[in-house]
PDB file of N, CA and C in Angstrom:
ATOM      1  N   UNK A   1      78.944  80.139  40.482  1.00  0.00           N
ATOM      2  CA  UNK A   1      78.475  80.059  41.859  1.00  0.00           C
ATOM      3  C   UNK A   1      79.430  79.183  42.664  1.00  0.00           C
ATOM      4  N   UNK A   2      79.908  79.456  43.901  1.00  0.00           N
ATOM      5  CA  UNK A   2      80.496  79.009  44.591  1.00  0.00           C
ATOM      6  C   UNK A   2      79.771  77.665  45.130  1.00  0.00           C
ATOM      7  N   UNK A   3      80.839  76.564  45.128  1.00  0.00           N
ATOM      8  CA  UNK A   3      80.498  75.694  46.031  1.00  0.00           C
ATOM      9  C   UNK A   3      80.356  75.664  47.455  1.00  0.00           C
ATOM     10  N   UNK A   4      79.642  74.943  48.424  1.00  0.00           N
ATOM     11  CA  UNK A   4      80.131  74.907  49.611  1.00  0.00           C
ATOM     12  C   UNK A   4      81.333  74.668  50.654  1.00  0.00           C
ATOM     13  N   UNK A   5      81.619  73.527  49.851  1.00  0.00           N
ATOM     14  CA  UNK A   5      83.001  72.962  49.804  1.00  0.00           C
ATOM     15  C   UNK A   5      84.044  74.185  49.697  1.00  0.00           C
ATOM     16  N   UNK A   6      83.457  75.516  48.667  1.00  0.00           N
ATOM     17  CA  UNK A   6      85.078  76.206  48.329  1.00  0.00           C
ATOM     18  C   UNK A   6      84.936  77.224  49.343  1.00  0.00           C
ATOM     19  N   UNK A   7      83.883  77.285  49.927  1.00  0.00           N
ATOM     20  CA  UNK A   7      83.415  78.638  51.015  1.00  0.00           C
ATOM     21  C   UNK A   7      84.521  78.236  52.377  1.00  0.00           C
ATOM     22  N   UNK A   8      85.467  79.298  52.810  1.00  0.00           N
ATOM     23  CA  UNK A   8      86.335  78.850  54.076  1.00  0.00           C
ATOM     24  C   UNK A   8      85.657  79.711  54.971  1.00  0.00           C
ATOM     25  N   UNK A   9      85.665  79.335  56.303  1.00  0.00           N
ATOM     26  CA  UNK A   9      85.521  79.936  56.946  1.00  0.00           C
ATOM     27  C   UNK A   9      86.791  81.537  57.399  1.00  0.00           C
ATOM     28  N   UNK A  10      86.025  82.463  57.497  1.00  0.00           N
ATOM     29  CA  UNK A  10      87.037  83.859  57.705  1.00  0.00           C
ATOM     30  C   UNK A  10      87.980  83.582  58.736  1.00  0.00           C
ATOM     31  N   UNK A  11      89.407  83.821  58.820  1.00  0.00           N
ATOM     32  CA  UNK A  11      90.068  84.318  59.696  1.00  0.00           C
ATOM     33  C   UNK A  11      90.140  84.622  60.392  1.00  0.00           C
ATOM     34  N   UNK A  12      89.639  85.139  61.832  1.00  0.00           N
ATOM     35  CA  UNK A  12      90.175  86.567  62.514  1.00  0.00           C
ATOM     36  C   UNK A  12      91.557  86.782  62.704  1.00  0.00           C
ATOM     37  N   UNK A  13      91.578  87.971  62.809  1.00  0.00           N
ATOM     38  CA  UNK A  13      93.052  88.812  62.966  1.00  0.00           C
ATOM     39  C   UNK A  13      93.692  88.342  64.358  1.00  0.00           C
ATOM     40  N   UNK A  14      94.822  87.840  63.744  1.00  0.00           N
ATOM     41  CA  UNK A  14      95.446  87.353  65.214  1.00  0.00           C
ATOM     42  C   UNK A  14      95.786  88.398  66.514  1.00  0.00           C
ATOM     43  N   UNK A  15      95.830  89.175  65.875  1.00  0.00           N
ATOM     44  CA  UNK A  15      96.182  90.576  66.911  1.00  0.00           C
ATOM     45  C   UNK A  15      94.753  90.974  67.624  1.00  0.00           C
ATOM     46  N   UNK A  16      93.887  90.508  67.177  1.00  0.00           N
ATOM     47  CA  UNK A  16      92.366  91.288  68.001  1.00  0.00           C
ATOM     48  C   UNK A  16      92.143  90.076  69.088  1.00  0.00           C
ATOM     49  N   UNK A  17      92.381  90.033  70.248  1.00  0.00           N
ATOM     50  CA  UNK A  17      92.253  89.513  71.141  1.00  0.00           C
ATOM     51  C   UNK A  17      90.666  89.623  71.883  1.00  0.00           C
ATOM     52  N   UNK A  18      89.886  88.592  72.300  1.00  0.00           N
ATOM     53  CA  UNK A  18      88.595  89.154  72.991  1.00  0.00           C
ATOM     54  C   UNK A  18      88.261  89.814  73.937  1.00  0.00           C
ATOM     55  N   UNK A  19      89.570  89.444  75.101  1.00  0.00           N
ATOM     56  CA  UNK A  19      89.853  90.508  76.041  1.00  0.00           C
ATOM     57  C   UNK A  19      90.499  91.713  76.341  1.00  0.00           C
ATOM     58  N   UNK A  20      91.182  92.339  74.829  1.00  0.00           N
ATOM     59  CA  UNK A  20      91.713  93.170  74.622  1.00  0.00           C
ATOM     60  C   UNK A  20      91.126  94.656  75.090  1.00  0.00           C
ATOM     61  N   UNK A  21      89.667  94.725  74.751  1.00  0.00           N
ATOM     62  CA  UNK A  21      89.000  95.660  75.261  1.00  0.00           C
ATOM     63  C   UNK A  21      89.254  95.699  76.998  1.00  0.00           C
ATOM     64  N   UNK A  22      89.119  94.505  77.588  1.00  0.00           N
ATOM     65  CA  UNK A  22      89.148  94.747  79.454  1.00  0.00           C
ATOM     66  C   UNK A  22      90.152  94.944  79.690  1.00  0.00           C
ATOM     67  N   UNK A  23      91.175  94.910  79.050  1.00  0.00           N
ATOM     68  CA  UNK A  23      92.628  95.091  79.301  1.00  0.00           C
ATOM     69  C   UNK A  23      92.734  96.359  79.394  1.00  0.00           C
ATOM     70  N   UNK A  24      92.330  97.294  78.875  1.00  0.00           N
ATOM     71  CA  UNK A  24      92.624  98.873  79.129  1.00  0.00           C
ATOM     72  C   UNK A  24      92.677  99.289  80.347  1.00  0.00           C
ATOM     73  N   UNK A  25      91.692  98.505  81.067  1.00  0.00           N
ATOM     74  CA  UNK A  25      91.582  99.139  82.358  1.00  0.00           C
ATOM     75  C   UNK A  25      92.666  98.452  82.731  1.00  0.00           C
ATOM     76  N   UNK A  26      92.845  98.860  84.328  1.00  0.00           N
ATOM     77  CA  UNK A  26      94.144  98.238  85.295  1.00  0.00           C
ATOM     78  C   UNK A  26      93.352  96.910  85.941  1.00  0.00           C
ATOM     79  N   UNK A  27      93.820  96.384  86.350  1.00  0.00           N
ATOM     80  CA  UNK A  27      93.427  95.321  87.496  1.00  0.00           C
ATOM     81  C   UNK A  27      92.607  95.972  88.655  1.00  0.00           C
ATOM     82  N   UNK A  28      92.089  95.267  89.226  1.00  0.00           N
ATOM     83  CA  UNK A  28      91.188  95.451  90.324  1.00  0.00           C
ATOM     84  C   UNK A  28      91.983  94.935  91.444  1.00  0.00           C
ATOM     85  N   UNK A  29      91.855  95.941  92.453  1.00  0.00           N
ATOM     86  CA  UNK A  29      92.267  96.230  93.995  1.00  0.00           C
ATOM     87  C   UNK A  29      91.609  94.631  94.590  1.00  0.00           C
ATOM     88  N   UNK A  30      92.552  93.299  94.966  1.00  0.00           N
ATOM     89  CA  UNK A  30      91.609  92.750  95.873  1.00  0.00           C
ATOM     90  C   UNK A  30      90.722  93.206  96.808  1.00  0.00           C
ATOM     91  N   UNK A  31      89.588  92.271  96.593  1.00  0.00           N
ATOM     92  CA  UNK A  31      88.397  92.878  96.742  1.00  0.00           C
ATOM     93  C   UNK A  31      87.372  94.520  96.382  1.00  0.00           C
ATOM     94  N   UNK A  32      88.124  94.299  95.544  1.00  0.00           N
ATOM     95  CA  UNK A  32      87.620  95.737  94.640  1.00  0.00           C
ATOM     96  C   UNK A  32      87.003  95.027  93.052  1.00  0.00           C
ATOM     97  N   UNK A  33      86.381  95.830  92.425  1.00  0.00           N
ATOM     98  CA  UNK A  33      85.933  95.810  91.158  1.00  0.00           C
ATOM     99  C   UNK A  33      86.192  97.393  90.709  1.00  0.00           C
ATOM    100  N   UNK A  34      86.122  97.468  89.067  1.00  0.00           N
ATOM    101  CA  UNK A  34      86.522  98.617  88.576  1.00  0.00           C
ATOM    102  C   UNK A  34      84.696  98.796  88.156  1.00  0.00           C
ATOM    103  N   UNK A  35      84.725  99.901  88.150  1.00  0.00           N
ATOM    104  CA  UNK A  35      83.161 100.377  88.149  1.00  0.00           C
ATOM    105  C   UNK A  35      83.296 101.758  87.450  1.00  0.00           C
ATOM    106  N   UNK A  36      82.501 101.451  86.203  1.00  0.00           N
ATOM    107  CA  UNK A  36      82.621 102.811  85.017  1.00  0.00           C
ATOM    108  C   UNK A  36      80.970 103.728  84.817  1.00  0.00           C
ATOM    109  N   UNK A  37      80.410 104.920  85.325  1.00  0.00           N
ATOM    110  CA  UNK A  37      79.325 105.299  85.287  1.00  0.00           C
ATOM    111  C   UNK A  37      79.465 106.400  83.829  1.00  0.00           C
ATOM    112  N   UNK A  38      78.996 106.168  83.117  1.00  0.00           N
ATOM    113  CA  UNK A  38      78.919 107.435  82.143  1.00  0.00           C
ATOM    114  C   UNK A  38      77.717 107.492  80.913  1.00  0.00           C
ATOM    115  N   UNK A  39      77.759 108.687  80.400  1.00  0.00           N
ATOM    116  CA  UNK A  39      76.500 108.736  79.743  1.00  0.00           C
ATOM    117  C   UNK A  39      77.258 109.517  78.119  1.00  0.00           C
ATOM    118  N   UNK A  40      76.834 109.470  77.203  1.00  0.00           N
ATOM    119  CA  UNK A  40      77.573 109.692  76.010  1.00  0.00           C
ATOM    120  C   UNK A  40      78.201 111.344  76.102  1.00  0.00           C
ATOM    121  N   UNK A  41      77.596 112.322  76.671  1.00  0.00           N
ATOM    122  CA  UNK A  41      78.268 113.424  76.995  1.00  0.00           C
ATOM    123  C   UNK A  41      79.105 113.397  78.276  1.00  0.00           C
ATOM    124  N   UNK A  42      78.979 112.717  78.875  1.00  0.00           N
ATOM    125  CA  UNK A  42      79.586 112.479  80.367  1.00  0.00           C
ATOM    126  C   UNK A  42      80.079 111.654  81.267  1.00  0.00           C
ATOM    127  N   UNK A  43      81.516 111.684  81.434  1.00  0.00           N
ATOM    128  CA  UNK A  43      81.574 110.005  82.518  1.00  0.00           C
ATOM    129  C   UNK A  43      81.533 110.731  83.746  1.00  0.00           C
ATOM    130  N   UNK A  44      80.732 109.882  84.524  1.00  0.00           N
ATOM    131  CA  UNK A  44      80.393 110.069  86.174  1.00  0.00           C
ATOM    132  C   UNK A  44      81.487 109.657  87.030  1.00  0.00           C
ATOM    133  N   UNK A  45      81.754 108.682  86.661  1.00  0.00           N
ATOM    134  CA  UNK A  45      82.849 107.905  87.662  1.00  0.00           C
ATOM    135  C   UNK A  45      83.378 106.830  86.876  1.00  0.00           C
ATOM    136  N   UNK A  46      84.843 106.389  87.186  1.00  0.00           N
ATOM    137  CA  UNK A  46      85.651 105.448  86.531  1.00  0.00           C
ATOM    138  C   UNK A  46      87.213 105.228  87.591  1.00  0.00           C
ATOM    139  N   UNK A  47      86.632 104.198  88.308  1.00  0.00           N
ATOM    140  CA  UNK A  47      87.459 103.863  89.599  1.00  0.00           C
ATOM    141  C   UNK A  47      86.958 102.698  90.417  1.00  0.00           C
ATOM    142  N   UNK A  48      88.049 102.147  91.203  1.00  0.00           N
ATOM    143  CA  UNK A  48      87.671 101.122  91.739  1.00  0.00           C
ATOM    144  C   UNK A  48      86.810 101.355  92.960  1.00  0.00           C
ATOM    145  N   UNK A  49      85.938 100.041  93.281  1.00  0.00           N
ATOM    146  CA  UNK A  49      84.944 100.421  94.180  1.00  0.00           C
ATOM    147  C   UNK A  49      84.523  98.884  95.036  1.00  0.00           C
ATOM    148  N   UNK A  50      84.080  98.716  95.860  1.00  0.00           N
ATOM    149  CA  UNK A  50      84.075  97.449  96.750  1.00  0.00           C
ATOM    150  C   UNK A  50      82.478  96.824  96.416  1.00  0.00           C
ATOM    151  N   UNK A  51      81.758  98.311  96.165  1.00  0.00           N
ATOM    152  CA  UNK A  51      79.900  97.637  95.639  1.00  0.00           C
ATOM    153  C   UNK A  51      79.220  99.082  95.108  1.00  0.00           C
ATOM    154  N   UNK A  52      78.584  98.436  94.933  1.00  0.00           N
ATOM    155  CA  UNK A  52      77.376  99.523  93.459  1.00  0.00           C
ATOM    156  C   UNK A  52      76.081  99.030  94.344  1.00  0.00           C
ATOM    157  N   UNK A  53      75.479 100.246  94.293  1.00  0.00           N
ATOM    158  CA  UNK A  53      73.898 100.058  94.485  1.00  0.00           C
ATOM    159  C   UNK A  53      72.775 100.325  93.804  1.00  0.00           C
ATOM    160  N   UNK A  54      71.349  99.900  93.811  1.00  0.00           N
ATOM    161  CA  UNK A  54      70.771 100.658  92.434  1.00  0.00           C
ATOM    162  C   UNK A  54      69.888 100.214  92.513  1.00  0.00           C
ATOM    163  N   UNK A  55      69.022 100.244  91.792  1.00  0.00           N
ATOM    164  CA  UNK A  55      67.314  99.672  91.371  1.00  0.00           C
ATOM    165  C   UNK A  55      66.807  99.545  89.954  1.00  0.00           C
ATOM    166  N   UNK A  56      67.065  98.178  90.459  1.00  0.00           N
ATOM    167  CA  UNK A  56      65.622  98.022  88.954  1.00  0.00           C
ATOM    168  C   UNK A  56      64.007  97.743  89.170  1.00  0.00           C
ATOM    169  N   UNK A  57      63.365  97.033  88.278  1.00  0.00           N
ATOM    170  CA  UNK A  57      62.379  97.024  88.275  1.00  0.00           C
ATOM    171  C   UNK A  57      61.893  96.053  89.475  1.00  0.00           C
ATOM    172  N   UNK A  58      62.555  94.606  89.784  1.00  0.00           N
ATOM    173  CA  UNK A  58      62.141  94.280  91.003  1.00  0.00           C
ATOM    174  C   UNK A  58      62.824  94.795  92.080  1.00  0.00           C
ATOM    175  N   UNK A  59      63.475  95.759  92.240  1.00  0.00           N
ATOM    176  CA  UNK A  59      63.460  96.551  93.613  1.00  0.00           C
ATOM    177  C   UNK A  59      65.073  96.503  93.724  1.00  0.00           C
ATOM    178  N   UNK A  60      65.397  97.254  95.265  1.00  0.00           N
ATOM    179  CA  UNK A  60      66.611  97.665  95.078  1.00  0.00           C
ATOM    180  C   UNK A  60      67.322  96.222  95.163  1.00  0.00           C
ATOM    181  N   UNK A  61      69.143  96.377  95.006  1.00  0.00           N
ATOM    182  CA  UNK A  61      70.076  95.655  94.493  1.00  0.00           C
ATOM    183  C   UNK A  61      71.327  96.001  94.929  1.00  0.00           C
ATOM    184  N   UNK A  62      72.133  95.245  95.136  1.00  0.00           N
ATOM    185  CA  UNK A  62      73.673  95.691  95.636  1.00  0.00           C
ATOM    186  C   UNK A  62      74.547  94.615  94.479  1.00  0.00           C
ATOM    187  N   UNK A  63      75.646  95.180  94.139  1.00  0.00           N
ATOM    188  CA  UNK A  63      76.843  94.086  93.140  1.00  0.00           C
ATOM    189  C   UNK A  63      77.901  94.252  93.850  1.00  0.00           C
ATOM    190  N   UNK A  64      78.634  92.970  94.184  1.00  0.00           N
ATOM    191  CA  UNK A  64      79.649  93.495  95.294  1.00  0.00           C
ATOM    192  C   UNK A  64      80.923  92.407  94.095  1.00  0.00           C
ATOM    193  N   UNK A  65      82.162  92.615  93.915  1.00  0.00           N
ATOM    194  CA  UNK A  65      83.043  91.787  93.591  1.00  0.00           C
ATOM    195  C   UNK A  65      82.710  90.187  93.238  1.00  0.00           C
ATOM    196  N   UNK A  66      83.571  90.001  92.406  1.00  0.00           N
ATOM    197  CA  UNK A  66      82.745  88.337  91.967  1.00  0.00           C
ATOM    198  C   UNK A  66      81.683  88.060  91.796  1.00  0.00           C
ATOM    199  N   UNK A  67      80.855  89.206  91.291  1.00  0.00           N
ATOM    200  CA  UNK A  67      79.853  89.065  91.434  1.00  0.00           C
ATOM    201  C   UNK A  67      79.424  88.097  89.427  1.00  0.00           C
ATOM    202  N   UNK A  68      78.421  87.389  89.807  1.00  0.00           N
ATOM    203  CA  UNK A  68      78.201  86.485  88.418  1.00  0.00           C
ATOM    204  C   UNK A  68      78.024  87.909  86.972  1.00  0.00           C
ATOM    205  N   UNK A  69      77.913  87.356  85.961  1.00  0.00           N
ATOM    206  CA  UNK A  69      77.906  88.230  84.773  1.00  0.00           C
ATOM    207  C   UNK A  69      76.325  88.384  84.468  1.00  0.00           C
ATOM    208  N   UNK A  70      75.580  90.250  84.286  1.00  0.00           N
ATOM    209  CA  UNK A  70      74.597  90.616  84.853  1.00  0.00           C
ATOM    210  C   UNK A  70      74.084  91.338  84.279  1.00  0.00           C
ATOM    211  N   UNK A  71      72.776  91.613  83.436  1.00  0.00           N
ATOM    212  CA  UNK A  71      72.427  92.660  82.421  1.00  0.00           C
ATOM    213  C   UNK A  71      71.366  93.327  83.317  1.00  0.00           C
ATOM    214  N   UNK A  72      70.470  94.452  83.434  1.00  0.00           N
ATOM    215  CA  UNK A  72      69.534  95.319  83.914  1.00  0.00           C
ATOM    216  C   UNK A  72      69.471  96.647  83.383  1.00  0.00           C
ATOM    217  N   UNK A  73      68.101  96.435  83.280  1.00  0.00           N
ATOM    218  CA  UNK A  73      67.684  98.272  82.940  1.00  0.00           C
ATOM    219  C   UNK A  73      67.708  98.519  84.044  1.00  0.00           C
ATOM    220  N   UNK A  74      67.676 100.178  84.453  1.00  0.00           N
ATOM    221  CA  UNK A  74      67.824 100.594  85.570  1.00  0.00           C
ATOM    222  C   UNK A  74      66.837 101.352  85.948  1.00  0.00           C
ATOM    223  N   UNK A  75      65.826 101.589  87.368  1.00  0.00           N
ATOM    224  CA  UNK A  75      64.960 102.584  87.546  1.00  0.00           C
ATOM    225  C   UNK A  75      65.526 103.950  87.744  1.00  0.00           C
ATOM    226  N   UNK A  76      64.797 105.274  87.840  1.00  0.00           N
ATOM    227  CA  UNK A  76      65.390 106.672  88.332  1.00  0.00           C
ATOM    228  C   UNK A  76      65.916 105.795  89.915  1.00  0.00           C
ATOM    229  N   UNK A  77      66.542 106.184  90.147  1.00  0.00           N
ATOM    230  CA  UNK A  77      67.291 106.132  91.810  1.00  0.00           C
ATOM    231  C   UNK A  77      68.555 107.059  91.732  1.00  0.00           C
ATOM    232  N   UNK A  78      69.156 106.614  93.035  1.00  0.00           N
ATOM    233  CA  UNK A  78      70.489 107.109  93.178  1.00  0.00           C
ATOM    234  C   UNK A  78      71.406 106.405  93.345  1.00  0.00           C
ATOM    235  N   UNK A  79      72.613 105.921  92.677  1.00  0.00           N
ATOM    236  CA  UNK A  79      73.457 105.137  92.909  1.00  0.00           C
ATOM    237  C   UNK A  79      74.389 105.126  93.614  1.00  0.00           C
ATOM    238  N   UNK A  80      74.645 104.171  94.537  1.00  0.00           N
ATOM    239  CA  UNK A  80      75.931 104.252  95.507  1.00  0.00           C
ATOM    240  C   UNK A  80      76.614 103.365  95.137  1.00  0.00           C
ATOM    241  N   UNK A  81      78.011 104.093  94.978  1.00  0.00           N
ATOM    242  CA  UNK A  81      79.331 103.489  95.228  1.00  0.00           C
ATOM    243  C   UNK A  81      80.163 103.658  96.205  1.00  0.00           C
ATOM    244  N   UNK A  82      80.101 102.537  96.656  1.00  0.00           N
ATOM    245  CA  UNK A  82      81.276 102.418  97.890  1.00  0.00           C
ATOM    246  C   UNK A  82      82.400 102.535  97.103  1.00  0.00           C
ATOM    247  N   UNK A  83      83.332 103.727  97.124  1.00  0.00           N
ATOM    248  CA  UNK A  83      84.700 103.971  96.136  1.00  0.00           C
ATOM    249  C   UNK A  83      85.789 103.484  97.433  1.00  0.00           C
ATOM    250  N   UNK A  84      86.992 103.838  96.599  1.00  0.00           N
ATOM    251  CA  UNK A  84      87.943 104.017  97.843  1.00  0.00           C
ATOM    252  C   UNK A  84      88.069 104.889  98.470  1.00  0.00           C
ATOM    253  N   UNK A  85      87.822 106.362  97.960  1.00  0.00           N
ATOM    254  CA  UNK A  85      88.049 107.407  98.235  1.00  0.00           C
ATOM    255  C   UNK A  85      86.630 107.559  99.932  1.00  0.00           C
ATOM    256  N   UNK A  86      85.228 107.045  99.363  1.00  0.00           N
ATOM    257  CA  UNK A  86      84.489 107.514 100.214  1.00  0.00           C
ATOM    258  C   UNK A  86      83.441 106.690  99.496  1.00  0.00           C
ATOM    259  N   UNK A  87      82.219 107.588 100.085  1.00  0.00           N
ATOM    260  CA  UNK A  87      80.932 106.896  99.353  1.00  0.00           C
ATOM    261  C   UNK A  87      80.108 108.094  97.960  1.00  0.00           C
ATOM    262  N   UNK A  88      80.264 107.633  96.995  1.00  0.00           N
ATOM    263  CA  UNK A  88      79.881 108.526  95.619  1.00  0.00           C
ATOM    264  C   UNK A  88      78.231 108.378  95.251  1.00  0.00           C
ATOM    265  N   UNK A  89      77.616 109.244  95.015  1.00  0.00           N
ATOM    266  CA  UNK A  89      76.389 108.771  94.878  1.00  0.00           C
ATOM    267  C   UNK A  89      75.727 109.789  93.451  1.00  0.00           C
ATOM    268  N   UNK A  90      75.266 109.040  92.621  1.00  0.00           N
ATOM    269  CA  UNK A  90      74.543 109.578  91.293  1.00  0.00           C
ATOM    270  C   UNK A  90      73.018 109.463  90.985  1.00  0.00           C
ATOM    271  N   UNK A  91      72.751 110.751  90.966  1.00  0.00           N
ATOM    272  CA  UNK A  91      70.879 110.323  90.792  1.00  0.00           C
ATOM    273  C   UNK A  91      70.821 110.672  89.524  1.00  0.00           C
ATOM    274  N   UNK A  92      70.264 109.462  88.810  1.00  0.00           N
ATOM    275  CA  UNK A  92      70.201 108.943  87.797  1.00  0.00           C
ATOM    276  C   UNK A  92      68.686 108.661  87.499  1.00  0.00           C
ATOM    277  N   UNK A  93      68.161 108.808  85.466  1.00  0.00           N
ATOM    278  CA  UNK A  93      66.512 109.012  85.681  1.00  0.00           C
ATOM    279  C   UNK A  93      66.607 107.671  84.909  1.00  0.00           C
ATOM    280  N   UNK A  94      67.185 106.843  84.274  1.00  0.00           N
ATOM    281  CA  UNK A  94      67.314 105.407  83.515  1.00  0.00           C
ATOM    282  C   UNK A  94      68.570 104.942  83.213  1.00  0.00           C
ATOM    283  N   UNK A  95      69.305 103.835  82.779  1.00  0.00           N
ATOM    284  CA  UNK A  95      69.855 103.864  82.543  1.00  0.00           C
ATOM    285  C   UNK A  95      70.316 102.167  82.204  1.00  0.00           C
ATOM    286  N   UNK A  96      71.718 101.314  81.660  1.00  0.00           N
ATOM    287  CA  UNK A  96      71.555 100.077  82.117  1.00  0.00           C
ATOM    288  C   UNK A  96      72.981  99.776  82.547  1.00  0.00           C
ATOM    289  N   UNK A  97      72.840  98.462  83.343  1.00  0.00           N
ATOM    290  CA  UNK A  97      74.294  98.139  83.709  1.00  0.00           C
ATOM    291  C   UNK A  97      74.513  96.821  83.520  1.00  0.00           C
ATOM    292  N   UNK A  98      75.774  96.442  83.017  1.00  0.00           N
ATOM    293  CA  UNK A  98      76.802  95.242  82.634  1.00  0.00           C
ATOM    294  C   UNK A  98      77.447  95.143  83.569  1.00  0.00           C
ATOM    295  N   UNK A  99      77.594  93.640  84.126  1.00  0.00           N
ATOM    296  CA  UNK A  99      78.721  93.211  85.103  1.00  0.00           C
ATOM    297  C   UNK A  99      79.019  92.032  84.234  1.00  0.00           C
ATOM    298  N   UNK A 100      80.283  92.257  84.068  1.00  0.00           N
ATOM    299  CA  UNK A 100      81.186  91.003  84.049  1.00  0.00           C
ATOM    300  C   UNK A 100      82.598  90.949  84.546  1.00  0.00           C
ATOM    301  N   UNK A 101      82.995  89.893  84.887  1.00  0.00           N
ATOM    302  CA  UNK A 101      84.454  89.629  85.425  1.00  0.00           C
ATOM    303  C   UNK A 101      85.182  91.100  86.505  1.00  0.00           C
ATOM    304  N   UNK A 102      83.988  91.617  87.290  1.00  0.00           N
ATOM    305  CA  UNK A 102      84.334  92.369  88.449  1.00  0.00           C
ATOM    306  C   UNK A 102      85.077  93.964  87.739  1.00  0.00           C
ATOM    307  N   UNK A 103      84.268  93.897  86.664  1.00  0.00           N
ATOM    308  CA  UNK A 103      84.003  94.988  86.106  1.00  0.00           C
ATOM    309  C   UNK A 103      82.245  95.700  85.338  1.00  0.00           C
ATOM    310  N   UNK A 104      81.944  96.570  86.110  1.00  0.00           N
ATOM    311  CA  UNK A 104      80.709  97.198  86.315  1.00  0.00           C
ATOM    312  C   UNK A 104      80.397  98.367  85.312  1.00  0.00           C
ATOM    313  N   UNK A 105      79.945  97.914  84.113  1.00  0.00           N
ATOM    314  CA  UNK A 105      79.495  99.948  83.431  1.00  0.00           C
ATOM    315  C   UNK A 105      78.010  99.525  83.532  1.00  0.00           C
ATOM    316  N   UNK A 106      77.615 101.494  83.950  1.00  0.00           N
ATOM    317  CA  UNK A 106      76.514 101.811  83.728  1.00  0.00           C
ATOM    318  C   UNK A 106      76.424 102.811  82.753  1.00  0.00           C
ATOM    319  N   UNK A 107      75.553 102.268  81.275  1.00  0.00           N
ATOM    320  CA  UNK A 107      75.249 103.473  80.726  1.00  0.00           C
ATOM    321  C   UNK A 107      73.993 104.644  80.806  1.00  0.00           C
ATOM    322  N   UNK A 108      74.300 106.027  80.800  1.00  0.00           N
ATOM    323  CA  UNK A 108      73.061 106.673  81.715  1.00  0.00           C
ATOM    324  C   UNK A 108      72.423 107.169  80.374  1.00  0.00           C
ATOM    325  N   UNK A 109      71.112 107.744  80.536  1.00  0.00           N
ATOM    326  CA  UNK A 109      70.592 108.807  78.669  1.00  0.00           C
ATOM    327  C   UNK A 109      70.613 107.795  78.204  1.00  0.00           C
ATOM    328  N   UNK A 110      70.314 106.612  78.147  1.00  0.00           N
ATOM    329  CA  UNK A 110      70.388 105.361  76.876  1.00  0.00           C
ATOM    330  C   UNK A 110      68.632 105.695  76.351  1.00  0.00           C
TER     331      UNK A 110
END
């Protein structure tokens, strides 16, 4: 039986970085955030956007850039994104969304 003493703590791999995953995407447009909508058969949208709109359970909601780091289930609504292109909108029957560091996914069918 192993001692405590002989137990090391594991390694991690120097190459797996924590932010390696956010790195895929590009940078965000000042005053933009990158905003990813998709559902396991389907991505909705994956582009930069200035704000997200939506509803949860206490009522509707806007996420605009800088916005703090943010978990929510989501009610049926319709979501607006202010894109660059225009204004995108997804009616959606559940779903949840992650904000962190001015990057936005919603997963839909969860």
């Amino acid at each position: 039986m192993a001692k405590k003493e002989d137990i090391k703590p594991q390694q991690q791999d120097s190459n797996i970085d924590k932010k390696s995953k956010d790195e895929k995407l590009p940078t965000p447009d000042e005053g933009m955030m990158w905003v990813r909508v998709y559902s396991p058969y389907q991505s909705y949208f994956n582009d930069q956007a200035s704000s997200i709109s939506a509803v949860n359970e206490t009522g509707p909601f806007d996420i605009l850039p800088k916005h703090h780091k943010f978990l929510t289930l989501l009610a049926a609504c319709e979501l607006v994104i202010n894109a660059k292109d225009g204004e995108e909108k997804i009616k959606i029957s559940r779903g949840i969304m992650y904000v962190k560091e001015d990057r936005v996914t919603v997963f839909l069918d969860v």
